[in-house]
N, C-alpha and C. Protein backbone atom coordinates (compact mmCIF):
# COMPACT_ATOMS: atom_id res chain seq x y z
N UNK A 1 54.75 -88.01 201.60
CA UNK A 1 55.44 -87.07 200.73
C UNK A 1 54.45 -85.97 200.34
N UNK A 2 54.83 -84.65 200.36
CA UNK A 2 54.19 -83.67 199.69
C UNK A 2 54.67 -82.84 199.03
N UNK A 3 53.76 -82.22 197.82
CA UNK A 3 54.51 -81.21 197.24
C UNK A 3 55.95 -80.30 197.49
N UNK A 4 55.31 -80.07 198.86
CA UNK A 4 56.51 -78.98 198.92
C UNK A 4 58.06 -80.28 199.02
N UNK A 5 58.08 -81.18 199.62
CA UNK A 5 58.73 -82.17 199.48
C UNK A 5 59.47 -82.39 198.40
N UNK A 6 58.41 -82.76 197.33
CA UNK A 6 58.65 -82.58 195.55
C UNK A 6 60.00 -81.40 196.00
N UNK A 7 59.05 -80.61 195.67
CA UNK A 7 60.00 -78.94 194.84
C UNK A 7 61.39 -79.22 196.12
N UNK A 8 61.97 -79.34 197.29
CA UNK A 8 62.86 -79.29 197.45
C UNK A 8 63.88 -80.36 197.11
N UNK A 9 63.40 -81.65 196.76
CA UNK A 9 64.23 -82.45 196.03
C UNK A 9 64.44 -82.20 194.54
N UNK A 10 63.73 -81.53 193.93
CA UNK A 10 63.91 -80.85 192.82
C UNK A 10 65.16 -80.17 192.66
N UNK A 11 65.05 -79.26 193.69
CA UNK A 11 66.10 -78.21 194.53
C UNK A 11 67.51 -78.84 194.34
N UNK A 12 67.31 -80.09 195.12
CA UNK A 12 68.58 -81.01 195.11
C UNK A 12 68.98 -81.73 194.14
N UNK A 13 67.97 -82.38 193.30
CA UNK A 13 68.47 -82.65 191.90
C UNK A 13 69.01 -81.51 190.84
N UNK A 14 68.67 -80.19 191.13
CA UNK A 14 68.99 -79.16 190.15
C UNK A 14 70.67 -79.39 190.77
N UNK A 15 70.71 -79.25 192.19
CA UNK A 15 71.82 -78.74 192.48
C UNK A 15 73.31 -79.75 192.09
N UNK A 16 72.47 -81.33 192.12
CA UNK A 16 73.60 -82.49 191.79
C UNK A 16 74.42 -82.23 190.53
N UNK A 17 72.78 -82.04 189.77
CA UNK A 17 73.08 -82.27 188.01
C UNK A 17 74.57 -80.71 187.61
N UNK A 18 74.19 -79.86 188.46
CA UNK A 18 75.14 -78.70 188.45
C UNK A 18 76.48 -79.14 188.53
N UNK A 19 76.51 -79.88 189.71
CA UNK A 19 78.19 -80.39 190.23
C UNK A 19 78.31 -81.92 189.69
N UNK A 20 77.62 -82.43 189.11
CA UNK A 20 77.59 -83.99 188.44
C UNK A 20 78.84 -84.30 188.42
N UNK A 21 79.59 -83.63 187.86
CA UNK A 21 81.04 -84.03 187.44
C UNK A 21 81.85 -84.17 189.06
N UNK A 22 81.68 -83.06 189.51
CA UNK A 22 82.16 -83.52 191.20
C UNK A 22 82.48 -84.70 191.81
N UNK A 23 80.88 -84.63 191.73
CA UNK A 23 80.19 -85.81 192.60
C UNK A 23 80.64 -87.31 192.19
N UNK A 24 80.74 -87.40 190.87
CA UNK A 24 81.13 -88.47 190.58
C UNK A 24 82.55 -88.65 190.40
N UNK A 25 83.47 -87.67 190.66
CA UNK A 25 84.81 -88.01 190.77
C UNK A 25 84.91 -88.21 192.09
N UNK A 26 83.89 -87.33 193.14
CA UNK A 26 84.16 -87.75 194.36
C UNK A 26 83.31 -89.14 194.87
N UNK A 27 82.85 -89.92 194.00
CA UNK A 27 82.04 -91.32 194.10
C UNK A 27 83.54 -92.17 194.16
N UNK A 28 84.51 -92.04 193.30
CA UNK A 28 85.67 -93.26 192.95
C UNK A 28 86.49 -92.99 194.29
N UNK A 29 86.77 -91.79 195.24
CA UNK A 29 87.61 -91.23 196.64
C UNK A 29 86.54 -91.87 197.89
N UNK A 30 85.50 -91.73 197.39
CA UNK A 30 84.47 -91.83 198.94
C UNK A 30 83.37 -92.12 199.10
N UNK A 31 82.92 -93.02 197.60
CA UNK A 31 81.94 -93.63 197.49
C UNK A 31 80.46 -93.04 197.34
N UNK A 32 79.61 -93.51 196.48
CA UNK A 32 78.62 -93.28 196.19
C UNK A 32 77.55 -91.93 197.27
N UNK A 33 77.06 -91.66 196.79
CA UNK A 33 76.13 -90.31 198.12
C UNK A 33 74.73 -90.86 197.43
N UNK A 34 74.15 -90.40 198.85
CA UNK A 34 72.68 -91.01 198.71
C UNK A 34 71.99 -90.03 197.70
N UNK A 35 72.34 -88.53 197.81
CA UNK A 35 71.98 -88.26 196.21
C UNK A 35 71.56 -88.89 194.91
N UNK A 36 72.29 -89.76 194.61
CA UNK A 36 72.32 -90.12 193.45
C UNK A 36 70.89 -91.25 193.40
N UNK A 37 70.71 -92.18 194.46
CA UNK A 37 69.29 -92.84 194.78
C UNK A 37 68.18 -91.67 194.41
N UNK A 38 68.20 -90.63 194.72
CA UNK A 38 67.05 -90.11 194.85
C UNK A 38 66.94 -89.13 193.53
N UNK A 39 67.88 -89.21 192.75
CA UNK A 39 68.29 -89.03 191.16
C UNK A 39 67.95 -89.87 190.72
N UNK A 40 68.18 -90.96 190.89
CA UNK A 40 67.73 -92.34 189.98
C UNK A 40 66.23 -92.55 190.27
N UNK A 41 65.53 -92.18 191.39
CA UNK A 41 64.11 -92.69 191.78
C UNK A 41 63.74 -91.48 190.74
N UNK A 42 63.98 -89.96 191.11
CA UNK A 42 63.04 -89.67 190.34
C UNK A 42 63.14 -89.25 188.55
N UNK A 43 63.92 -89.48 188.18
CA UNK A 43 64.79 -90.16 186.69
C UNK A 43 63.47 -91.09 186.21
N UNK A 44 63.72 -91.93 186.81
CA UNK A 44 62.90 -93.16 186.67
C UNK A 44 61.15 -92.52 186.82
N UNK A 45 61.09 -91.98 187.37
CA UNK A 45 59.48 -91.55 187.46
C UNK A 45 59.25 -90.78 186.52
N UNK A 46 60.24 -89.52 186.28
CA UNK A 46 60.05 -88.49 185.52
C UNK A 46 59.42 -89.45 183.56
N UNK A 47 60.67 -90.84 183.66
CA UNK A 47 60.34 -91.28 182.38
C UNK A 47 58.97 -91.57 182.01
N UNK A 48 58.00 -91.84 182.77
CA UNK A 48 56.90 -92.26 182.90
C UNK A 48 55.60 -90.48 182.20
N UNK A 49 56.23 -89.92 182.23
CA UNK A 49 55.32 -88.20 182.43
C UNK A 49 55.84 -88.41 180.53
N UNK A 50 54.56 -87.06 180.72
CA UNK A 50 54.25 -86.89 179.06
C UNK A 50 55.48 -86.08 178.34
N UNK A 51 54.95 -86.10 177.10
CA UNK A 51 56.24 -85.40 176.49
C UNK A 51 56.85 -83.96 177.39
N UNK A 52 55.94 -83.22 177.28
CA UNK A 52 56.50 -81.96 177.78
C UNK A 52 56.51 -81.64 179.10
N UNK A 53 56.20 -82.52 179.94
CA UNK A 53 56.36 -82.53 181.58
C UNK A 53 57.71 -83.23 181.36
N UNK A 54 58.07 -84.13 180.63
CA UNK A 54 59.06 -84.80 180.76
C UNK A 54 60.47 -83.82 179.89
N UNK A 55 60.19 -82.57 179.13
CA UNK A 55 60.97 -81.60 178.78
C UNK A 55 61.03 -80.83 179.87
N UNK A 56 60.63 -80.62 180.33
CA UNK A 56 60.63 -79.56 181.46
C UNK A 56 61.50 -79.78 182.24
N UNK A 57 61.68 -81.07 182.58
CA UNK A 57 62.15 -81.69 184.13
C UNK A 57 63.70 -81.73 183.41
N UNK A 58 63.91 -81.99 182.13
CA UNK A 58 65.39 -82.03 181.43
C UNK A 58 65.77 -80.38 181.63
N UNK A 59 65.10 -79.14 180.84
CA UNK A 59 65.19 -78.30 181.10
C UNK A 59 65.53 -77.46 182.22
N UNK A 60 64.60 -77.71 183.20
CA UNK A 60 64.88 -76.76 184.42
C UNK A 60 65.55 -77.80 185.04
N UNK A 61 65.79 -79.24 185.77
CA UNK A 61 66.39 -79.86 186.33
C UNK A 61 67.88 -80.33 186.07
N UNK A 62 67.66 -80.78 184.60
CA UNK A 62 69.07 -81.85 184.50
C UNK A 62 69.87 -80.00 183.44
N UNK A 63 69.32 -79.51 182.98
CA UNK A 63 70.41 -78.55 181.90
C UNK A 63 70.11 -77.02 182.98
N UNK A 64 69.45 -77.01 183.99
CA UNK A 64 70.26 -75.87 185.00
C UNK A 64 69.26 -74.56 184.33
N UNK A 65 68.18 -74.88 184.14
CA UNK A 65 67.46 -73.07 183.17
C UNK A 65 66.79 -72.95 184.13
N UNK A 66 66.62 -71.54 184.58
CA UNK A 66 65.33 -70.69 184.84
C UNK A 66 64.25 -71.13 184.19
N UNK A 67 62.75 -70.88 184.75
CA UNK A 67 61.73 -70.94 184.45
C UNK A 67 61.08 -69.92 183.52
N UNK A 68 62.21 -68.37 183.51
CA UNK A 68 62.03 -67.60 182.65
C UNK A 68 62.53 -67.80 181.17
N UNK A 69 64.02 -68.41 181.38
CA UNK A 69 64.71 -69.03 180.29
C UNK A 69 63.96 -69.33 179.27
N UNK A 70 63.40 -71.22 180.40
CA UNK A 70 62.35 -72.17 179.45
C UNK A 70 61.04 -70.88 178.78
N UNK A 71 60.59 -70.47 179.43
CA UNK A 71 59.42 -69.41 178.72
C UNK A 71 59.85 -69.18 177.68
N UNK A 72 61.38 -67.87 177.97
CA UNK A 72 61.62 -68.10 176.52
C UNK A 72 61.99 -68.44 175.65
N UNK A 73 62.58 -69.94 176.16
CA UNK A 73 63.25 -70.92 174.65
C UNK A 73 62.42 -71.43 174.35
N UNK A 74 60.94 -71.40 174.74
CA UNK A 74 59.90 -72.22 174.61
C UNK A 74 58.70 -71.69 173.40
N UNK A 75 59.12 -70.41 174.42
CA UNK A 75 57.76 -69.44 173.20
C UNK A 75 56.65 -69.62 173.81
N UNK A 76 56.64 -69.41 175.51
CA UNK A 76 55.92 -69.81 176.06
C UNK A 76 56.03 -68.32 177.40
N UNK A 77 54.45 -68.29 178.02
CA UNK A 77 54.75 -67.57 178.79
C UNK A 77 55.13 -67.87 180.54
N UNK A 78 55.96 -66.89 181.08
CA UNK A 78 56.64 -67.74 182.27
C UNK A 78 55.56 -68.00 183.09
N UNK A 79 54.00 -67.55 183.09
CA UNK A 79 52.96 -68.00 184.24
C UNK A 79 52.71 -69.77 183.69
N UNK A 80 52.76 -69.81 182.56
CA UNK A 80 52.46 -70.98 181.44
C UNK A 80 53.48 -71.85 181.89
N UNK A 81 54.85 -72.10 181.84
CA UNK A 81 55.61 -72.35 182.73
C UNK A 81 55.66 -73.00 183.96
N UNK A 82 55.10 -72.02 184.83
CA UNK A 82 55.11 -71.94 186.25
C UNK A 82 53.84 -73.83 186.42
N UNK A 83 52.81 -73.12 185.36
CA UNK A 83 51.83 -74.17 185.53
C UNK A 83 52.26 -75.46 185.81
N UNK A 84 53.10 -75.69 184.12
CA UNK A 84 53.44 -76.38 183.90
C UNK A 84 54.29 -77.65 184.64
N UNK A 85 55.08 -76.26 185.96
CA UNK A 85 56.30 -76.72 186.78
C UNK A 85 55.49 -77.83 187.60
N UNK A 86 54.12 -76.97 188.10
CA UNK A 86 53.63 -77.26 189.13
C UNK A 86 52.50 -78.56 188.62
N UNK A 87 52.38 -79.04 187.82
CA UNK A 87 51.94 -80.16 186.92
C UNK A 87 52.97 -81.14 186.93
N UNK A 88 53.87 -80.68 186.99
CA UNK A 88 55.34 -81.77 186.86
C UNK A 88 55.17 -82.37 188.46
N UNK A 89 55.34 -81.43 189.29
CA UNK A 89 55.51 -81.93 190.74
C UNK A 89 54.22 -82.31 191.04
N UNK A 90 53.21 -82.43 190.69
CA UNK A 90 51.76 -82.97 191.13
C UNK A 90 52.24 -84.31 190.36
N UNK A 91 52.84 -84.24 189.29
CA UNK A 91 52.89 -85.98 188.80
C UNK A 91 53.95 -86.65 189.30
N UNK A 92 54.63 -86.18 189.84
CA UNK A 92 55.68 -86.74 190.13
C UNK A 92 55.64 -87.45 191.43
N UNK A 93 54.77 -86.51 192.39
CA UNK A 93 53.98 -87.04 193.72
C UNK A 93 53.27 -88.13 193.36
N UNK A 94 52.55 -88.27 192.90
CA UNK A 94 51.72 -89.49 192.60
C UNK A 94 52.31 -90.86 191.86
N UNK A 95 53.87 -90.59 191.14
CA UNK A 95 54.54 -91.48 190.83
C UNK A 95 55.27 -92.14 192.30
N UNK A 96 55.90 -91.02 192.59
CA UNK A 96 56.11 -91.81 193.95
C UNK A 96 55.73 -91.91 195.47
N UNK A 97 54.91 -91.14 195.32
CA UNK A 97 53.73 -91.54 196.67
C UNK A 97 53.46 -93.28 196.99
C-alpha cells in the first residue's frame, strides 16, 4: 500500500459517505458492496489517530468539506490543512500497512 493508494481510497470513502443513503438502500435490492469493507477498515483505523487527525478525517471524509472549508471553520490556514491531510494519510498507511 502507498500513499497515493491512501488518498484514492479517501477519494472513495468521500464519495460513499456522499451517496450513503443510496448505497444502503441499494444494500436491502442487491446486497452489500465491497465499499463498505474498506469504510469499515479504515473507520476502524482512523479511531486509533489523535484528536485532530481524527477531526479531519470526519470533516473532509465522512461530512463532504473542502480542505479550504476546514481552514476556514478551523481558523486554520489551508497550507496548515494540507499538512495536516497529509499526516492523516501517513497514519493511516502505517495503521494498515
Amino acid at each position: 500500500m502507498t500513499i497515493k493508494q491512501i488518498k484514492e481510497d479517501l477519494k472513495d470513502i468521500r464519495f460513499y459517505y456522499s451517496k450513503q443513503q443510496d448505497i444502503e438502500m441499494a444494500n436491502k435490492l442487491i446486497g452489500r458492496c465491497e465499499m463498505q469493507d474498506k469504510v469499515e477498515r479504515y473507520n476502524n483505523a482512523v479511531c486509533k489517530a489523535p484528536a485532530k487527525l481524527y477531526s479531519l478525517y470526519v470533516a473532509l471524509y465522512i461530512n463532504n468539506n473542502t480542505q479550504l472549508v476546514v481552514a476556514l471553520d478551523w481558523d486554520y490556514s489551508p497550507d496548515y490543512i494540507r499538512h495536516l491531510n497529509d499526516k492523516l494519510c501517513v497514519f493511516l498507511l502505517k495503521q494498515l500497512w
